[in-house]
C-alpha atoms as a PDB file:
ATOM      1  CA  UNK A   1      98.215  79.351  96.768  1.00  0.00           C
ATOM      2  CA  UNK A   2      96.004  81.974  97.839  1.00  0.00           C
ATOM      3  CA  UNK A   3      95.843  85.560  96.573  1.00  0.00           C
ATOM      4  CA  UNK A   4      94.429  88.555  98.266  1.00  0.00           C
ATOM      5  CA  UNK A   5      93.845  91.971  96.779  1.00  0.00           C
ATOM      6  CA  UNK A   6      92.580  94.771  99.112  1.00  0.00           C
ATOM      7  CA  UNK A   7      91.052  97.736  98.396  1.00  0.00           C
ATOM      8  CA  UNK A   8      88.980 101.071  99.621  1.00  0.00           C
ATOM      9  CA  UNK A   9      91.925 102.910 101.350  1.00  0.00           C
ATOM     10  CA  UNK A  10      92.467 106.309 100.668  1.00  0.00           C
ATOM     11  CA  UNK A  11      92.346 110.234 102.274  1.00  0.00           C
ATOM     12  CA  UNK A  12      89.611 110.920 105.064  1.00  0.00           C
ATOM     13  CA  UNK A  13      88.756 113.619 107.404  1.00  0.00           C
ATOM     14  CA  UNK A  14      88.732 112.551 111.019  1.00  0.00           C
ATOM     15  CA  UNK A  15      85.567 111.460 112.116  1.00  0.00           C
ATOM     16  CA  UNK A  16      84.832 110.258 108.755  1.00  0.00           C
ATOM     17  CA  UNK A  17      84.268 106.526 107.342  1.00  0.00           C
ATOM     18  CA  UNK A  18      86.029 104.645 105.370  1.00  0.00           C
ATOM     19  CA  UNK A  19      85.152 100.105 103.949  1.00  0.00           C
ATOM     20  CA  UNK A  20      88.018  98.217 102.930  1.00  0.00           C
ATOM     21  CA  UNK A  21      87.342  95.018 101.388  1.00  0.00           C
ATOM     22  CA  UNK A  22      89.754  92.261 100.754  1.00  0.00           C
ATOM     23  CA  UNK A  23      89.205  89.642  97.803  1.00  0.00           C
ATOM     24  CA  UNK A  24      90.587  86.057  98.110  1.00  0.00           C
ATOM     25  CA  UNK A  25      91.201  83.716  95.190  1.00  0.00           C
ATOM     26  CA  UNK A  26      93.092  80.626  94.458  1.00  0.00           C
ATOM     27  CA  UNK A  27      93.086  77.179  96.524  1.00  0.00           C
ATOM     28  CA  UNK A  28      89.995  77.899  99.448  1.00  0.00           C
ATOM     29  CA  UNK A  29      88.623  75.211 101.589  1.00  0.00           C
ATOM     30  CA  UNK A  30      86.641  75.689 104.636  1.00  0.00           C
ATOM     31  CA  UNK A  31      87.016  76.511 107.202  1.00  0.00           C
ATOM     32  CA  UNK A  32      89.607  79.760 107.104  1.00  0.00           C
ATOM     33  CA  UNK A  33      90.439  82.798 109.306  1.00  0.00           C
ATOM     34  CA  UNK A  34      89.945  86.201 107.967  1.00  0.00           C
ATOM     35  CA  UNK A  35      91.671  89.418 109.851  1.00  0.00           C
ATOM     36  CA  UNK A  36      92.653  92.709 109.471  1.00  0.00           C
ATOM     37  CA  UNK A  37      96.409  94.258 110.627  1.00  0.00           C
ATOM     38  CA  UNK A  38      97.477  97.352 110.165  1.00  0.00           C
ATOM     39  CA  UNK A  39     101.183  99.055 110.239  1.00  0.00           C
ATOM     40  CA  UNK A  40     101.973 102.726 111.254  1.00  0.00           C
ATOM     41  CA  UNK A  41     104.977 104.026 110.691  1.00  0.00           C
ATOM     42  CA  UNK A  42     107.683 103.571 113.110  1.00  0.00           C
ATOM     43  CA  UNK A  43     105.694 100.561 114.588  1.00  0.00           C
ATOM     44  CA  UNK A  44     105.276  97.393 114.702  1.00  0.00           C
ATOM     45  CA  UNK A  45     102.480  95.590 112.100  1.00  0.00           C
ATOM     46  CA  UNK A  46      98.936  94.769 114.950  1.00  0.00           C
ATOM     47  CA  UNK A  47      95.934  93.104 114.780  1.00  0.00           C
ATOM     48  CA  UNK A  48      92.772  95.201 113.997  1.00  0.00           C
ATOM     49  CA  UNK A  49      90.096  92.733 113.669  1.00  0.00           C
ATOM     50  CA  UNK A  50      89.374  88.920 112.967  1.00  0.00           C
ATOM     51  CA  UNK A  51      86.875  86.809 112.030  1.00  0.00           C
ATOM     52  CA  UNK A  52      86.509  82.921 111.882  1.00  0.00           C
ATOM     53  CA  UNK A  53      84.694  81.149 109.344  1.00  0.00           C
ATOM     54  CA  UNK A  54      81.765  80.732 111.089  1.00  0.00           C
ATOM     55  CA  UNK A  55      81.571  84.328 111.885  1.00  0.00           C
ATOM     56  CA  UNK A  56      82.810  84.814 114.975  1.00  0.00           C
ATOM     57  CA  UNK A  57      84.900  88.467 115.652  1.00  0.00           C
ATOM     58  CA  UNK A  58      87.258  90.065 117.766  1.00  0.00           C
ATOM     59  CA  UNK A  59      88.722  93.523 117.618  1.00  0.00           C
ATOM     60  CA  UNK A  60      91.748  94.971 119.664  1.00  0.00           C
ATOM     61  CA  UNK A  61      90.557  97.826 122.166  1.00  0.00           C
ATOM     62  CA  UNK A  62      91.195 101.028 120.196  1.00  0.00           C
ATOM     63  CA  UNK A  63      88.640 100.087 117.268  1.00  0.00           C
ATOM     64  CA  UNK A  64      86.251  98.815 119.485  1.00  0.00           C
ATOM     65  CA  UNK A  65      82.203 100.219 118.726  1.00  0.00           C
ATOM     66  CA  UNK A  66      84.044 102.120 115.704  1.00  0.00           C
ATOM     67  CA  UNK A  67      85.143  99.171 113.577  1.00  0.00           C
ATOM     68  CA  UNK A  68      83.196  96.099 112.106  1.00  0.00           C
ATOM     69  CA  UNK A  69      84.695  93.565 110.331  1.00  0.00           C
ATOM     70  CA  UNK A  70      82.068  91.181 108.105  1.00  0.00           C
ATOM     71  CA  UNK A  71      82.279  88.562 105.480  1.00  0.00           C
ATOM     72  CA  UNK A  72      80.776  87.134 102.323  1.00  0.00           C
ATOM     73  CA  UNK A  73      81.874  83.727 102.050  1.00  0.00           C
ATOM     74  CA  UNK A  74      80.024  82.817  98.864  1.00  0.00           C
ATOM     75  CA  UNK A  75      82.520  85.450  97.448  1.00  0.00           C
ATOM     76  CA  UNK A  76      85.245  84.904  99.617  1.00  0.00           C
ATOM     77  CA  UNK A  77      85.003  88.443 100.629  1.00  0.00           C
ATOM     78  CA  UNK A  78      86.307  90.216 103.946  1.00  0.00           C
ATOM     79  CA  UNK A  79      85.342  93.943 104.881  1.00  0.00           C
ATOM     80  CA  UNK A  80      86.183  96.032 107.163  1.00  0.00           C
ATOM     81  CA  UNK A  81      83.718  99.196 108.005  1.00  0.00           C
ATOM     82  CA  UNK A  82      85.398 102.186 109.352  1.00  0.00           C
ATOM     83  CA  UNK A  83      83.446 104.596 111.189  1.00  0.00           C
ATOM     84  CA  UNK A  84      84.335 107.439 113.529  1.00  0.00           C
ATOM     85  CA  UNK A  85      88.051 107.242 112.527  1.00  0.00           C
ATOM     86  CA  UNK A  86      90.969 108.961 114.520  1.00  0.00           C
ATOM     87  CA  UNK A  87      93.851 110.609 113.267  1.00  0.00           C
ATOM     88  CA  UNK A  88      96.135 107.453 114.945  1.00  0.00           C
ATOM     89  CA  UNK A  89      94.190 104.908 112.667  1.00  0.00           C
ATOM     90  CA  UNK A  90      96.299 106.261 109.789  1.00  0.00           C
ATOM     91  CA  UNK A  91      98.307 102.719 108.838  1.00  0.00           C
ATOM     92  CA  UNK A  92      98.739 100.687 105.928  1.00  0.00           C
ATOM     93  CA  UNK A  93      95.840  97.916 106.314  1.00  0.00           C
ATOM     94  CA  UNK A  94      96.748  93.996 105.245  1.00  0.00           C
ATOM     95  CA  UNK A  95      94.430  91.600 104.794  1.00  0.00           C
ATOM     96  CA  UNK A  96      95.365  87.858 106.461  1.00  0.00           C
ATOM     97  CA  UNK A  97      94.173  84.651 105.750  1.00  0.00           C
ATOM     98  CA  UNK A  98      94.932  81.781 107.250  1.00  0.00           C
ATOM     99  CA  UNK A  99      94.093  78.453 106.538  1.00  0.00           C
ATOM    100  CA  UNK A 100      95.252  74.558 106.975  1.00  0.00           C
ATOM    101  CA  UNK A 101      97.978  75.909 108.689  1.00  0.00           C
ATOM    102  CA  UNK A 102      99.211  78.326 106.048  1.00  0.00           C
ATOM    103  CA  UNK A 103      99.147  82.186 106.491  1.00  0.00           C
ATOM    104  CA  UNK A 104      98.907  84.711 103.175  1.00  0.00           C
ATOM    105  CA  UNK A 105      98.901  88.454 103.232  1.00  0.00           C
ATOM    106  CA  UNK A 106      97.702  90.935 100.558  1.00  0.00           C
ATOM    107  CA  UNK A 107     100.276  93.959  99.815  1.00  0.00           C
ATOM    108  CA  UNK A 108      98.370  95.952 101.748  1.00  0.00           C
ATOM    109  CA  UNK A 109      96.369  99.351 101.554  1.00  0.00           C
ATOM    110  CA  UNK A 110      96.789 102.841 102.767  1.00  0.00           C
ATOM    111  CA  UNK A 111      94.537 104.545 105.252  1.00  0.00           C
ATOM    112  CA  UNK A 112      95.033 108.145 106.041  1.00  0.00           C
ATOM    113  CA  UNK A 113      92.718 109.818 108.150  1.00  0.00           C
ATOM    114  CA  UNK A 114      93.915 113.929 108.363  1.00  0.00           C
ATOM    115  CA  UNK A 115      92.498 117.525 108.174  1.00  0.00           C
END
Protein backbone atom coordinates (compact mmCIF):
# COMPACT_ATOMS: atom_id res chain seq x y z
CA UNK A 1 0.00 0.00 0.00
CA UNK A 2 0.82 3.43 -0.72
CA UNK A 3 -0.38 6.55 1.11
CA UNK A 4 -0.50 10.05 -0.13
CA UNK A 5 -1.22 13.17 1.86
CA UNK A 6 -1.46 16.52 -0.03
CA UNK A 7 -1.22 19.73 1.09
CA UNK A 8 -0.83 23.76 0.35
CA UNK A 9 -4.43 24.39 -0.95
CA UNK A 10 -6.25 27.13 0.29
CA UNK A 11 -7.91 30.91 -0.66
CA UNK A 12 -6.00 33.04 -3.41
CA UNK A 13 -6.57 36.13 -5.31
CA UNK A 14 -6.48 35.66 -9.05
CA UNK A 15 -3.27 36.15 -10.43
CA UNK A 16 -1.77 34.94 -7.33
CA UNK A 17 0.41 31.65 -6.56
CA UNK A 18 -0.21 28.96 -4.86
CA UNK A 19 2.59 25.07 -4.22
CA UNK A 20 0.87 22.03 -3.41
CA UNK A 21 2.96 19.24 -2.44
CA UNK A 22 1.96 15.67 -2.16
CA UNK A 23 3.84 13.17 0.30
CA UNK A 24 4.02 9.41 -0.53
CA UNK A 25 4.73 6.66 2.00
CA UNK A 26 4.35 3.00 2.29
CA UNK A 27 5.56 0.18 -0.30
CA UNK A 28 7.77 2.51 -3.19
CA UNK A 29 9.90 0.95 -5.78
CA UNK A 30 11.19 2.62 -8.79
CA UNK A 31 10.25 3.53 -11.17
CA UNK A 32 6.58 5.34 -10.45
CA UNK A 33 4.36 8.01 -12.10
CA UNK A 34 3.54 11.10 -10.25
CA UNK A 35 0.47 13.50 -11.52
CA UNK A 36 -1.73 15.99 -10.58
CA UNK A 37 -5.89 15.95 -11.33
CA UNK A 38 -8.08 18.22 -10.33
CA UNK A 39 -12.15 18.20 -9.99
CA UNK A 40 -14.47 21.29 -10.37
CA UNK A 41 -17.67 21.12 -9.49
CA UNK A 42 -20.18 19.89 -11.85
CA UNK A 43 -17.29 18.22 -13.87
CA UNK A 44 -15.63 15.57 -14.51
CA UNK A 45 -12.09 14.79 -12.34
CA UNK A 46 -8.83 15.91 -15.41
CA UNK A 47 -5.41 15.66 -15.63
CA UNK A 48 -3.32 18.77 -14.63
CA UNK A 49 0.15 17.64 -14.81
CA UNK A 50 2.44 14.43 -14.76
CA UNK A 51 5.66 13.47 -14.27
CA UNK A 52 7.60 10.11 -14.77
CA UNK A 53 10.24 8.95 -12.62
CA UNK A 54 12.88 10.04 -14.52
CA UNK A 55 11.50 13.45 -14.73
CA UNK A 56 9.87 13.77 -17.65
CA UNK A 57 6.40 16.26 -17.65
CA UNK A 58 3.40 16.98 -19.39
CA UNK A 59 0.67 19.45 -18.63
CA UNK A 60 -2.88 19.74 -20.30
CA UNK A 61 -3.23 23.13 -22.35
CA UNK A 62 -4.92 25.48 -19.87
CA UNK A 63 -1.92 25.33 -17.23
CA UNK A 64 0.54 25.48 -19.71
CA UNK A 65 3.71 28.35 -18.89
CA UNK A 66 1.57 28.88 -15.53
CA UNK A 67 2.00 25.49 -13.87
CA UNK A 68 5.18 23.36 -12.99
CA UNK A 69 5.04 20.23 -11.59
CA UNK A 70 8.63 18.90 -9.88
CA UNK A 71 9.78 16.12 -7.70
CA UNK A 72 12.05 15.06 -4.88
CA UNK A 73 12.48 11.50 -5.12
CA UNK A 74 14.85 11.04 -2.19
CA UNK A 75 11.65 12.17 -0.28
CA UNK A 76 9.19 10.82 -2.40
CA UNK A 77 7.85 14.23 -2.84
CA UNK A 78 5.60 15.71 -5.77
CA UNK A 79 4.85 19.58 -6.13
CA UNK A 80 3.00 21.40 -8.01
CA UNK A 81 3.85 25.39 -8.42
CA UNK A 82 0.97 27.54 -9.20
CA UNK A 83 1.56 30.76 -10.70
CA UNK A 84 -0.65 33.25 -12.51
CA UNK A 85 -3.84 31.38 -11.42
CA UNK A 86 -7.39 31.95 -13.00
CA UNK A 87 -10.55 32.05 -11.39
CA UNK A 88 -11.49 28.48 -13.46
CA UNK A 89 -8.46 26.71 -11.70
CA UNK A 90 -10.63 26.66 -8.57
CA UNK A 91 -10.90 22.52 -8.13
CA UNK A 92 -10.16 20.13 -5.57
CA UNK A 93 -6.44 18.91 -6.50
CA UNK A 94 -5.54 14.87 -6.05
CA UNK A 95 -2.41 13.64 -6.08
CA UNK A 96 -1.89 10.10 -8.29
CA UNK A 97 0.57 7.64 -8.15
CA UNK A 98 0.91 4.94 -10.07
CA UNK A 99 3.11 2.21 -9.93
CA UNK A 100 3.61 -1.72 -10.95
CA UNK A 101 0.41 -1.43 -12.32
CA UNK A 102 -1.43 -0.12 -9.28
CA UNK A 103 -3.00 3.42 -9.09
CA UNK A 104 -3.48 5.36 -5.43
CA UNK A 105 -5.01 8.73 -4.88
CA UNK A 106 -4.67 11.11 -1.89
CA UNK A 107 -8.17 12.64 -0.57
CA UNK A 108 -7.46 15.49 -2.22
CA UNK A 109 -7.02 19.35 -1.56
CA UNK A 110 -8.96 22.47 -2.18
CA UNK A 111 -7.87 25.27 -4.44
CA UNK A 112 -9.87 28.40 -4.61
CA UNK A 113 -8.68 31.15 -6.51
CA UNK A 114 -11.47 34.36 -6.01
CA UNK A 115 -11.64 38.16 -5.30
Amino acid sequence: QVQLVESGGGLVQPGGSLRLSCAASGRISSPYTMNWHRQAPGNQRELVAAITNYGRTNYVDSVKGRFTISRDNAKNTMYLQMNSLKPEDTAVYYCNFFQRGMNYWGTGTLVTVSS
